[in-house]
PDB file of N, CA and C in Angstrom:
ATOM      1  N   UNK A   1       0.843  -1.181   0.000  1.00  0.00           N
ATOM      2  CA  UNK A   1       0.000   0.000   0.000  1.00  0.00           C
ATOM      3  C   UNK A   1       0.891   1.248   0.000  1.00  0.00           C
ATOM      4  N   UNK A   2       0.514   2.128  -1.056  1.00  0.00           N
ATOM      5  CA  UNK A   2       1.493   3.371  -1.062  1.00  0.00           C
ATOM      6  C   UNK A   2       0.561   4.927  -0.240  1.00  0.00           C
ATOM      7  N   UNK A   3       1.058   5.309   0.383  1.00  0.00           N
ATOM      8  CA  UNK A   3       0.284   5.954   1.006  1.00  0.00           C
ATOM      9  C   UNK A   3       0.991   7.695   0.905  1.00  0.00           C
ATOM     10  N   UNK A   4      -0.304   8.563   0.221  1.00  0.00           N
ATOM     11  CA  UNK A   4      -0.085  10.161  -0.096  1.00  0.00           C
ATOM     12  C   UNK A   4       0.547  10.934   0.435  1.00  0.00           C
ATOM     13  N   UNK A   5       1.239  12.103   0.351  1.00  0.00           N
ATOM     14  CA  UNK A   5       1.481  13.094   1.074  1.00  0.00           C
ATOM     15  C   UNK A   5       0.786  13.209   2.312  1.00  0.00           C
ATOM     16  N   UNK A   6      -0.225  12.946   2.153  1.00  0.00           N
ATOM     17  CA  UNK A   6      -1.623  13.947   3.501  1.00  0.00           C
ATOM     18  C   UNK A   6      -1.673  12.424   4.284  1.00  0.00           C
ATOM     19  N   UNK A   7      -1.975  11.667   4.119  1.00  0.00           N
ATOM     20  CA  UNK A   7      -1.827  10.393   4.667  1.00  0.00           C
ATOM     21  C   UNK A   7      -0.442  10.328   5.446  1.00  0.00           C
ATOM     22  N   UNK A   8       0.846  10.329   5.065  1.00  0.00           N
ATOM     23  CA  UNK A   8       1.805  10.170   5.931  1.00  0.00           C
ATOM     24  C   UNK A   8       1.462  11.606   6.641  1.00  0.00           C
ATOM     25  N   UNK A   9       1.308  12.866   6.366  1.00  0.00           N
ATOM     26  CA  UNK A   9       1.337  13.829   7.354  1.00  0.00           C
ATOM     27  C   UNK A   9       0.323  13.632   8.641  1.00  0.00           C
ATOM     28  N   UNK A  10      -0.132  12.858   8.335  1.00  0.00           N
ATOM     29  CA  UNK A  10      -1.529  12.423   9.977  1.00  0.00           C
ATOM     30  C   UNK A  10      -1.211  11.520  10.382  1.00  0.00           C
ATOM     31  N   UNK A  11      -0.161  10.676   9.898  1.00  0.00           N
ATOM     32  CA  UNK A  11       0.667   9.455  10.866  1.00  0.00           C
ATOM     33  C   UNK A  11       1.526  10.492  11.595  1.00  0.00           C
ATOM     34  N   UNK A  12       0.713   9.817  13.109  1.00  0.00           N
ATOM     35  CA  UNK A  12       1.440  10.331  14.672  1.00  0.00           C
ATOM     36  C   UNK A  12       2.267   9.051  15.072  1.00  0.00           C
ATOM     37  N   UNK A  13       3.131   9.712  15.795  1.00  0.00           N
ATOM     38  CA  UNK A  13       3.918   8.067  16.935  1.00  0.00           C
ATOM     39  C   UNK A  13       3.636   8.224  18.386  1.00  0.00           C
ATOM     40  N   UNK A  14       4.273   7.427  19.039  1.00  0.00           N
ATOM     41  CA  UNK A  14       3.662   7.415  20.658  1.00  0.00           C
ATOM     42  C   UNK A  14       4.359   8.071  21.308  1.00  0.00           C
ATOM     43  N   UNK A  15       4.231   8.194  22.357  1.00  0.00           N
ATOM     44  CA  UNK A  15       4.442   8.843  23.269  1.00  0.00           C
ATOM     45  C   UNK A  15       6.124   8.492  24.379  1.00  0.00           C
ATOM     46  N   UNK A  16       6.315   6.819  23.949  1.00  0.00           N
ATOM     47  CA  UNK A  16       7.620   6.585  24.434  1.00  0.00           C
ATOM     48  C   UNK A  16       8.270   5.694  23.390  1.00  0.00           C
ATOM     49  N   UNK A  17       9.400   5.758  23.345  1.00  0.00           N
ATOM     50  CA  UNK A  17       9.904   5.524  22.042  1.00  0.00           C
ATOM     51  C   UNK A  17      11.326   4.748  23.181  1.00  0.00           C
ATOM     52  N   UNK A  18      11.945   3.765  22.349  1.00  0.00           N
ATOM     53  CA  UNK A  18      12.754   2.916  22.710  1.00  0.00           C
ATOM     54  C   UNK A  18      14.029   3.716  23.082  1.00  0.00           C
ATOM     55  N   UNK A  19      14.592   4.564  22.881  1.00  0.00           N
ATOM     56  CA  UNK A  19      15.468   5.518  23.071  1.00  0.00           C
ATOM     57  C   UNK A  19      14.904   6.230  24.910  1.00  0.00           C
ATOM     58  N   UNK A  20      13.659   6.902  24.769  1.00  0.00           N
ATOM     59  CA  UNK A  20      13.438   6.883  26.122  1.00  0.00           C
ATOM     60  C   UNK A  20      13.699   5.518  27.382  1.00  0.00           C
ATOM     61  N   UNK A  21      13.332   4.790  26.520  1.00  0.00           N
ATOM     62  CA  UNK A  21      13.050   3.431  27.960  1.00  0.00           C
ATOM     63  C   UNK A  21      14.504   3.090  28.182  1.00  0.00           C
ATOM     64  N   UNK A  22      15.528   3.332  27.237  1.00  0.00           N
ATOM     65  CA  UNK A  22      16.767   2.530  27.180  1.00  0.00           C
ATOM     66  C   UNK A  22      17.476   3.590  27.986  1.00  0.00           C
ATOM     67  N   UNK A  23      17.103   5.100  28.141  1.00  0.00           N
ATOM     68  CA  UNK A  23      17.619   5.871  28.881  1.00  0.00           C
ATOM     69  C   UNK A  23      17.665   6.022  30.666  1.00  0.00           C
ATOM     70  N   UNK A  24      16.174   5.359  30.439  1.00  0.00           N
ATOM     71  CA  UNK A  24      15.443   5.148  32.037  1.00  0.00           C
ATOM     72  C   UNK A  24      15.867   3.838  32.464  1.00  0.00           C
ATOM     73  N   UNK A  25      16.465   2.666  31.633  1.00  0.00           N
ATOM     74  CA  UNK A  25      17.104   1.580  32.096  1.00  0.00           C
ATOM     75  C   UNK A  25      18.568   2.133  32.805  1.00  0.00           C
ATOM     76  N   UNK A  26      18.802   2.736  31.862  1.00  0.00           N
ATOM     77  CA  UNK A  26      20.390   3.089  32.230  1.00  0.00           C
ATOM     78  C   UNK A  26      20.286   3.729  33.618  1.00  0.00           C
ATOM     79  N   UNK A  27      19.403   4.935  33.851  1.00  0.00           N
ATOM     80  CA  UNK A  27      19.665   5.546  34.780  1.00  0.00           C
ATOM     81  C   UNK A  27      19.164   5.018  35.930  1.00  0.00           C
ATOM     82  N   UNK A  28      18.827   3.724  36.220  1.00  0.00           N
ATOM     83  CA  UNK A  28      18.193   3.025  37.244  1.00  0.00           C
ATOM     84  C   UNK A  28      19.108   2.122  37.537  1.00  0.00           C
ATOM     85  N   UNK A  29      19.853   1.471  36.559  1.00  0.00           N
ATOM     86  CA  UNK A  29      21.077   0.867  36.873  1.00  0.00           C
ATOM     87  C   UNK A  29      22.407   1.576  37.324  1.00  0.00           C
ATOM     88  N   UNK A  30      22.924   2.695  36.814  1.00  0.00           N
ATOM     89  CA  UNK A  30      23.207   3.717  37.752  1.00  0.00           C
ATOM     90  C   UNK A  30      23.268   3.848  39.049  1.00  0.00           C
ATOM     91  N   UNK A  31      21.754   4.046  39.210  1.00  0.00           N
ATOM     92  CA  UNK A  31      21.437   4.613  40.476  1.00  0.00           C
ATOM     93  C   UNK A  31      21.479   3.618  41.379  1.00  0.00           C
ATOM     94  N   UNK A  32      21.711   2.122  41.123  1.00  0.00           N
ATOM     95  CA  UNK A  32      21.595   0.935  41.559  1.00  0.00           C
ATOM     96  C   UNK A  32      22.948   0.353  41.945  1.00  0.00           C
ATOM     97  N   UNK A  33      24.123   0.760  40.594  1.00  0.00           N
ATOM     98  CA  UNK A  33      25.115   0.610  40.809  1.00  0.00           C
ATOM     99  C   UNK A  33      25.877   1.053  42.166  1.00  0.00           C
ATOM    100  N   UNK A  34      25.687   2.888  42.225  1.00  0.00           N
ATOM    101  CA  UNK A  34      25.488   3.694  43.351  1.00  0.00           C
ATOM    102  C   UNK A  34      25.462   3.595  44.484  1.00  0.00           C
ATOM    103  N   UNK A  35      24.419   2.801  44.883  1.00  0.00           N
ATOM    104  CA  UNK A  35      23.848   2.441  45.913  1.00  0.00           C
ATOM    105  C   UNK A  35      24.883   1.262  46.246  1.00  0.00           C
ATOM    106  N   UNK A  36      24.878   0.166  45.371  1.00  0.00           N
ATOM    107  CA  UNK A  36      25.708  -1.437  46.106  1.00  0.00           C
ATOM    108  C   UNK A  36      27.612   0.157  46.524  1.00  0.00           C
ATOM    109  N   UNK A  37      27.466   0.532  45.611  1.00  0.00           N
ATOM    110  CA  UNK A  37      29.358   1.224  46.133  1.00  0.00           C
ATOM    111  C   UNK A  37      28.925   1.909  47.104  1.00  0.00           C
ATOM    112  N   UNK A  38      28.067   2.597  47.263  1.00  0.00           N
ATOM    113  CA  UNK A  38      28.114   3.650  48.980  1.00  0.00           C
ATOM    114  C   UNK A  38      27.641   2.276  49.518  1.00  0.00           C
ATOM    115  N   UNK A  39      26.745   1.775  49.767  1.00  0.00           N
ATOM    116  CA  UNK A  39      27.115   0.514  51.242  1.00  0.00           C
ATOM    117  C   UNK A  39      28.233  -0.188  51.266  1.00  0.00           C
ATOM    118  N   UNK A  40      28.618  -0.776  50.371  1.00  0.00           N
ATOM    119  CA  UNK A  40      30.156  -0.970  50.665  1.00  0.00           C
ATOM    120  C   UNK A  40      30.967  -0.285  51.546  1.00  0.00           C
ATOM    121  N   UNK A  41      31.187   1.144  51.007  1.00  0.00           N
ATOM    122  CA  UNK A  41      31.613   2.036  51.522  1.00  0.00           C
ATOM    123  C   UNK A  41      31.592   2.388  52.722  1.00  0.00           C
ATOM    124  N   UNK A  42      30.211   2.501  53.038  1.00  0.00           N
ATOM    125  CA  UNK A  42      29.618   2.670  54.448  1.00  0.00           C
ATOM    126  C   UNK A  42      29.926   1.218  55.534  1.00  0.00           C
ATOM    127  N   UNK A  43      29.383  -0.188  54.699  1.00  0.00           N
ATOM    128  CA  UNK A  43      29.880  -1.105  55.744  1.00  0.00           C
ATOM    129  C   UNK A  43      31.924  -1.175  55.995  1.00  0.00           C
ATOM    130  N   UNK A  44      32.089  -0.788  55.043  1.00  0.00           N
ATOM    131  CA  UNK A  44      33.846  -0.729  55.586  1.00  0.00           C
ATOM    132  C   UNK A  44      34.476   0.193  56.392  1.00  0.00           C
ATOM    133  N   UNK A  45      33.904   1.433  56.207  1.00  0.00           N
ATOM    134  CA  UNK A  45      34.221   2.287  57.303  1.00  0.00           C
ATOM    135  C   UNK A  45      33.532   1.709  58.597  1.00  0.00           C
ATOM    136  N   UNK A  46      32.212   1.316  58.527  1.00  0.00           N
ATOM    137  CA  UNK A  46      31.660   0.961  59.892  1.00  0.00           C
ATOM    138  C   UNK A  46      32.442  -0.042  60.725  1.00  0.00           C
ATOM    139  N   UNK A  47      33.260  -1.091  59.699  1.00  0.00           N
ATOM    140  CA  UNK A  47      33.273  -2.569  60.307  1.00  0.00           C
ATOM    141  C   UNK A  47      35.242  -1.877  60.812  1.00  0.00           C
ATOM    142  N   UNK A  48      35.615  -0.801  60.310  1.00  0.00           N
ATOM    143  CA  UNK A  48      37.071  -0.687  59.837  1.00  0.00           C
ATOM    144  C   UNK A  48      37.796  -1.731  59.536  1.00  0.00           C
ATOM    145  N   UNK A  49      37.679  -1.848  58.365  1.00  0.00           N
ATOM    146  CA  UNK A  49      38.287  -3.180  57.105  1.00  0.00           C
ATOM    147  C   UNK A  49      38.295  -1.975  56.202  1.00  0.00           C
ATOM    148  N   UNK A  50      39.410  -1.463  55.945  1.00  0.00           N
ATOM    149  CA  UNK A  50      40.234  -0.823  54.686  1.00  0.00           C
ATOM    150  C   UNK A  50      39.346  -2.117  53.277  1.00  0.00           C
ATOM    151  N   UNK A  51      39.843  -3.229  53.378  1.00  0.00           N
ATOM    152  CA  UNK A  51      39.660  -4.120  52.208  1.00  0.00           C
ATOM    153  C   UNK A  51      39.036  -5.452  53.033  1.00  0.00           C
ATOM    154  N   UNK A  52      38.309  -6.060  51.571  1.00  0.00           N
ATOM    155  CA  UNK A  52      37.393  -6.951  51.812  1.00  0.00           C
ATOM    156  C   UNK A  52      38.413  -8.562  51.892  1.00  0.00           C
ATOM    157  N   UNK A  53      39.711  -8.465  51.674  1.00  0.00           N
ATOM    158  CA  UNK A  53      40.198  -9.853  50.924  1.00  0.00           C
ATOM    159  C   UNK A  53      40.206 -10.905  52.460  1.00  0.00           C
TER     160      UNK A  53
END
């Protein structure tokens, strides 16, 4: 089906697009990553263990 000028101009897209979601993955893993290094952080200063070995 070949479809007109005026026809493609009234094709809309949605509202979230794969580029958004892949952005909001990232930044949740991030923020996740984040989180496991400051408790680390926090349990080694608490326990005083410089290192985990």
């Amino acid at each position: 089906m070949i479809l007109d000028k005026e026809s493609l101009l009234k094709i809309s897209g949605g509202y979230i697009s794969a580029t958004l979601i892949n952005a909001i993955v990232k930044g949740v893993t991030m923020l996740m990553e984040l989180g496991k290094s400051l408790g680390s952080t926090i349990r080694r200063v608490t326990s005083n263990k410089p290192c985990g070995i």
